[in-house]
N, C-alpha and C. Protein backbone atom coordinates (compact mmCIF):
# COMPACT_ATOMS: atom_id res chain seq x y z
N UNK A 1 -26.76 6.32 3.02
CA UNK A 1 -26.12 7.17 2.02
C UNK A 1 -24.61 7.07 2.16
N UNK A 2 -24.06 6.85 1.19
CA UNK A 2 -22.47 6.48 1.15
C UNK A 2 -22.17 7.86 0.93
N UNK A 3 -20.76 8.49 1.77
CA UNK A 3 -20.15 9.70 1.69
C UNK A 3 -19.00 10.00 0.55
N UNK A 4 -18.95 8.26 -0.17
CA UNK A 4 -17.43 8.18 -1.05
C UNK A 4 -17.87 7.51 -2.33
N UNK A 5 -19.01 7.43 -2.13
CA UNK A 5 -19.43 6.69 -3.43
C UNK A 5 -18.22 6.05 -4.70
N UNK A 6 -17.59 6.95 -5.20
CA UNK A 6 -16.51 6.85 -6.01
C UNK A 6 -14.73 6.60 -5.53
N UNK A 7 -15.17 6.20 -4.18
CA UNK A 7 -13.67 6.03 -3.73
C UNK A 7 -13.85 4.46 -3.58
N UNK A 8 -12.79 3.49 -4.58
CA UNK A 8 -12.56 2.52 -4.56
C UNK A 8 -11.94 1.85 -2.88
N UNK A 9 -11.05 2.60 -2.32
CA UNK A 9 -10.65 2.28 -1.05
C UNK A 9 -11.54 2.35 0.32
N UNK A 10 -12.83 2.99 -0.08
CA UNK A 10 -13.55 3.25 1.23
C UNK A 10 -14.16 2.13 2.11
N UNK A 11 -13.73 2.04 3.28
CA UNK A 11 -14.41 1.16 3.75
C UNK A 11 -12.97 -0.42 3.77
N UNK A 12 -11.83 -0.28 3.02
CA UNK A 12 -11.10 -1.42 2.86
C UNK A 12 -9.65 -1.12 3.29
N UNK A 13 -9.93 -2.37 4.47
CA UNK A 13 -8.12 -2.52 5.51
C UNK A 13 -7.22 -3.01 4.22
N UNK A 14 -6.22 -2.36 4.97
CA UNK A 14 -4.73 -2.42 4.26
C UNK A 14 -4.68 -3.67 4.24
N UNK A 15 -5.00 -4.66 5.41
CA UNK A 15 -5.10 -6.06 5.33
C UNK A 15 -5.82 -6.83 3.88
N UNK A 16 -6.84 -6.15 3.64
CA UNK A 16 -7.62 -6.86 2.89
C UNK A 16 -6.88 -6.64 1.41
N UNK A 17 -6.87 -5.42 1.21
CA UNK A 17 -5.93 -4.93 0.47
C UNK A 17 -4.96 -6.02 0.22
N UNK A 18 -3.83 -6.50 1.17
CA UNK A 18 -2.65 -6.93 0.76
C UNK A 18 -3.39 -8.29 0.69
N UNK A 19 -3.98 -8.98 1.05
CA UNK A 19 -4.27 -10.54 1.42
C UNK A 19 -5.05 -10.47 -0.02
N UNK A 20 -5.95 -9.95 -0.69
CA UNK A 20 -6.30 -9.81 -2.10
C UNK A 20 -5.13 -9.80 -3.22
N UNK A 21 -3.94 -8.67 -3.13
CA UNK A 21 -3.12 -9.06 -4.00
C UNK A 21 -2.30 -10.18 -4.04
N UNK A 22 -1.87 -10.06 -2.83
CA UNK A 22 -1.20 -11.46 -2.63
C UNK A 22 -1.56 -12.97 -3.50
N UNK A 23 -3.34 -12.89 -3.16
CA UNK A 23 -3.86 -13.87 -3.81
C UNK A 23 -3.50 -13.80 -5.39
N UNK A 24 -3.86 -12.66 -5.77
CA UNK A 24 -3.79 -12.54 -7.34
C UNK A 24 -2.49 -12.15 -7.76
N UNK A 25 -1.54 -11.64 -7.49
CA UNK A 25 -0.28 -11.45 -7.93
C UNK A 25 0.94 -12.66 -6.90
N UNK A 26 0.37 -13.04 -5.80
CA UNK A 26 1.93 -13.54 -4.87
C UNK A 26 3.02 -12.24 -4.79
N UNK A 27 3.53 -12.84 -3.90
CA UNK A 27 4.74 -11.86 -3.23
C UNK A 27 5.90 -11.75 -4.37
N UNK A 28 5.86 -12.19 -5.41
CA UNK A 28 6.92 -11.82 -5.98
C UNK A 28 6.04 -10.92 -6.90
N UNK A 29 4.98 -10.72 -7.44
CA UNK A 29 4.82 -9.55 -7.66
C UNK A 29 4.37 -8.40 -7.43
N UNK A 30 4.20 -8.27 -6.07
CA UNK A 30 4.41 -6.85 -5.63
C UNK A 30 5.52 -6.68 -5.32
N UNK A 31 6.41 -7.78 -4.59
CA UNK A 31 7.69 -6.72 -5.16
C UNK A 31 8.28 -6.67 -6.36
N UNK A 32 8.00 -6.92 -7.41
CA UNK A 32 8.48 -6.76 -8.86
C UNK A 32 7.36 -5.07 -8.75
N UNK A 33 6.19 -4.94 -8.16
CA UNK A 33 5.94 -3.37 -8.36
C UNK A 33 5.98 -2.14 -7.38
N UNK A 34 6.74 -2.75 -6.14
CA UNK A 34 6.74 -2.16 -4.79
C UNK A 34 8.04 -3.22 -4.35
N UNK A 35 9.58 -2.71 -4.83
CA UNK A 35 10.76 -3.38 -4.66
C UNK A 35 10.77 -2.99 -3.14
N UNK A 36 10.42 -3.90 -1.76
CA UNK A 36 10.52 -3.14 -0.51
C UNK A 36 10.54 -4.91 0.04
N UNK A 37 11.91 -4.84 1.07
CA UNK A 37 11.98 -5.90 1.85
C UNK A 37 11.16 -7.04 2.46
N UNK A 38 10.14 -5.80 2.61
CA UNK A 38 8.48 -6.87 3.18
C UNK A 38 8.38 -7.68 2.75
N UNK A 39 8.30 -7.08 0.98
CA UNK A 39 7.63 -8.41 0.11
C UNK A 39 8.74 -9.21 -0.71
N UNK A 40 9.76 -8.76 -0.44
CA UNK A 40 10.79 -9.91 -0.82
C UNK A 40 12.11 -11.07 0.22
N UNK A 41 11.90 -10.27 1.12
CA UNK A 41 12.64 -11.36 1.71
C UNK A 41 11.96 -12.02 3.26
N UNK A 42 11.62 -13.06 3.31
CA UNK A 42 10.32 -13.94 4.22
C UNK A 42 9.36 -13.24 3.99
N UNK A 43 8.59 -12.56 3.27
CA UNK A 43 7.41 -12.23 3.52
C UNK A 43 6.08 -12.41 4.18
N UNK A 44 5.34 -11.80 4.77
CA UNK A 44 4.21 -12.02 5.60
C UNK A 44 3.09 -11.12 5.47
N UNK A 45 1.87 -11.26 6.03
CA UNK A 45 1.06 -10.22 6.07
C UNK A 45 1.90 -9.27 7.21
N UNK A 46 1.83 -10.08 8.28
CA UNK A 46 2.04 -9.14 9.39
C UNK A 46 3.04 -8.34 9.45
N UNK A 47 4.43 -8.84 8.60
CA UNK A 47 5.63 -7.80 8.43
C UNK A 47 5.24 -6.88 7.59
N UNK A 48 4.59 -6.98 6.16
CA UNK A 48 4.17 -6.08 5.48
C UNK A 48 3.16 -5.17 5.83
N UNK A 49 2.35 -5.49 7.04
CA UNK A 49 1.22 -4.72 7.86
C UNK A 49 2.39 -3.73 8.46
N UNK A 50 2.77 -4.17 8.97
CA UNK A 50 4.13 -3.33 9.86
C UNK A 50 4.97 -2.25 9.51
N UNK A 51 5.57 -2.80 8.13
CA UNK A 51 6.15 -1.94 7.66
C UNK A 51 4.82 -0.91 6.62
N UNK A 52 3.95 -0.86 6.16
CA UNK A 52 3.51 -0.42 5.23
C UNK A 52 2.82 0.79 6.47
N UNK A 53 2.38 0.38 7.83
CA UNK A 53 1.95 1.74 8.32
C UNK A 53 2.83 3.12 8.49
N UNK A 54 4.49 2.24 8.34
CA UNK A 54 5.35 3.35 8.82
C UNK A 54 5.76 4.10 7.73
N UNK A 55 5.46 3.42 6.57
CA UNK A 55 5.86 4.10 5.25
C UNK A 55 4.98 4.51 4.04
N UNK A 56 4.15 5.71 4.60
CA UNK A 56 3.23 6.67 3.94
C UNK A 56 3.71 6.36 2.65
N UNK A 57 4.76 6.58 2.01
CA UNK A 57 4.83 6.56 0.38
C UNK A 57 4.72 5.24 -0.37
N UNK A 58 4.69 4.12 0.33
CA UNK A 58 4.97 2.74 0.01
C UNK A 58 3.24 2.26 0.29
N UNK A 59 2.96 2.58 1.18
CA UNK A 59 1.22 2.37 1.74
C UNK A 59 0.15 3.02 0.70
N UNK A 60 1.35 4.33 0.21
CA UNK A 60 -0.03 5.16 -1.35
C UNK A 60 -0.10 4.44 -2.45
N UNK A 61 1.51 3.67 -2.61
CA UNK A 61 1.54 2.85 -3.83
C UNK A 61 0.93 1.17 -3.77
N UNK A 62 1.24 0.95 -2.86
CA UNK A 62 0.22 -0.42 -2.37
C UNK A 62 -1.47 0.34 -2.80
N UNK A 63 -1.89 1.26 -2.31
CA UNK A 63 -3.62 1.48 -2.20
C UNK A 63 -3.70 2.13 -4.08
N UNK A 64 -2.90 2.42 -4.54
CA UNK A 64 -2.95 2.89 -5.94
C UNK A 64 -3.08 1.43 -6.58
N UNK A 65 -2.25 0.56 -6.48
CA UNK A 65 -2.15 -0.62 -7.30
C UNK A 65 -3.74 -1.20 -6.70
N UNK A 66 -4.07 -1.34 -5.45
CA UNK A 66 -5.51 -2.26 -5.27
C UNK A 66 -6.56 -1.12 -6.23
N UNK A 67 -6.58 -0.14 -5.66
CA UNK A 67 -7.52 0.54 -6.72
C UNK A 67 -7.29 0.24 -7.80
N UNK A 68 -6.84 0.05 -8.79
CA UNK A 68 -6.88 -0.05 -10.34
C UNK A 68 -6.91 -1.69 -10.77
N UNK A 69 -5.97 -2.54 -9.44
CA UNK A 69 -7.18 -3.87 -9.12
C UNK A 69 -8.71 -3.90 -9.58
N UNK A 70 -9.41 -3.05 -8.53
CA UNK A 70 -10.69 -3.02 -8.20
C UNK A 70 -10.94 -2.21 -9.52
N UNK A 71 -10.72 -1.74 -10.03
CA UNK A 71 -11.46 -1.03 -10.78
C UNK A 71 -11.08 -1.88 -12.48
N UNK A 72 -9.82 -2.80 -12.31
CA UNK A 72 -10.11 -3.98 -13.55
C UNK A 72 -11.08 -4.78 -13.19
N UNK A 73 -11.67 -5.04 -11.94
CA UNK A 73 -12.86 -6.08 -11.68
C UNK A 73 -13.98 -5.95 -11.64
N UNK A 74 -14.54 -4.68 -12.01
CA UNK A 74 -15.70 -4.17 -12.69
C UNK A 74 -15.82 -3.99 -13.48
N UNK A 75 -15.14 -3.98 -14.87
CA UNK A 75 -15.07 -4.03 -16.28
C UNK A 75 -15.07 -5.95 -16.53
């Protein structure tokens, strides 16, 4: 029995998260929708892993954009 049924994020690392957009947008567009150093200057998973745990408001808008990802890929 799933406890989140309706939560698009349950169960999914920030990793997977970013390594998915990445694929489908590249680093220039998340930062064209999340303007933050990570993703514009050398970018990486692991710098953007780094910085995105320390910055609660930047980590909600990263998991807002994969949700509505995920939820264009069921339509």
């Amino acid at each position: 029995m799933s406890t989140q049924p309706n939560n698009p994020l349950h169960g999914v690392t920030l990793e997977k998260m970013l390594r998915d957009m990445v694929e489908l947008y590249g680093w220039e567009g998340l930062a064209r929708d999340i303007p933050v150093n990570c993703f514009r200057v050398d970018p990486s998973i692991t710098s953007a892993l780094k910085y995105l745990r320390k910055a609660p408001r930047h980590r909600k808008k990263v998991e807002e954009i994969y949700a509505r990802f995920v939820a264009g890929k069921k339509k």
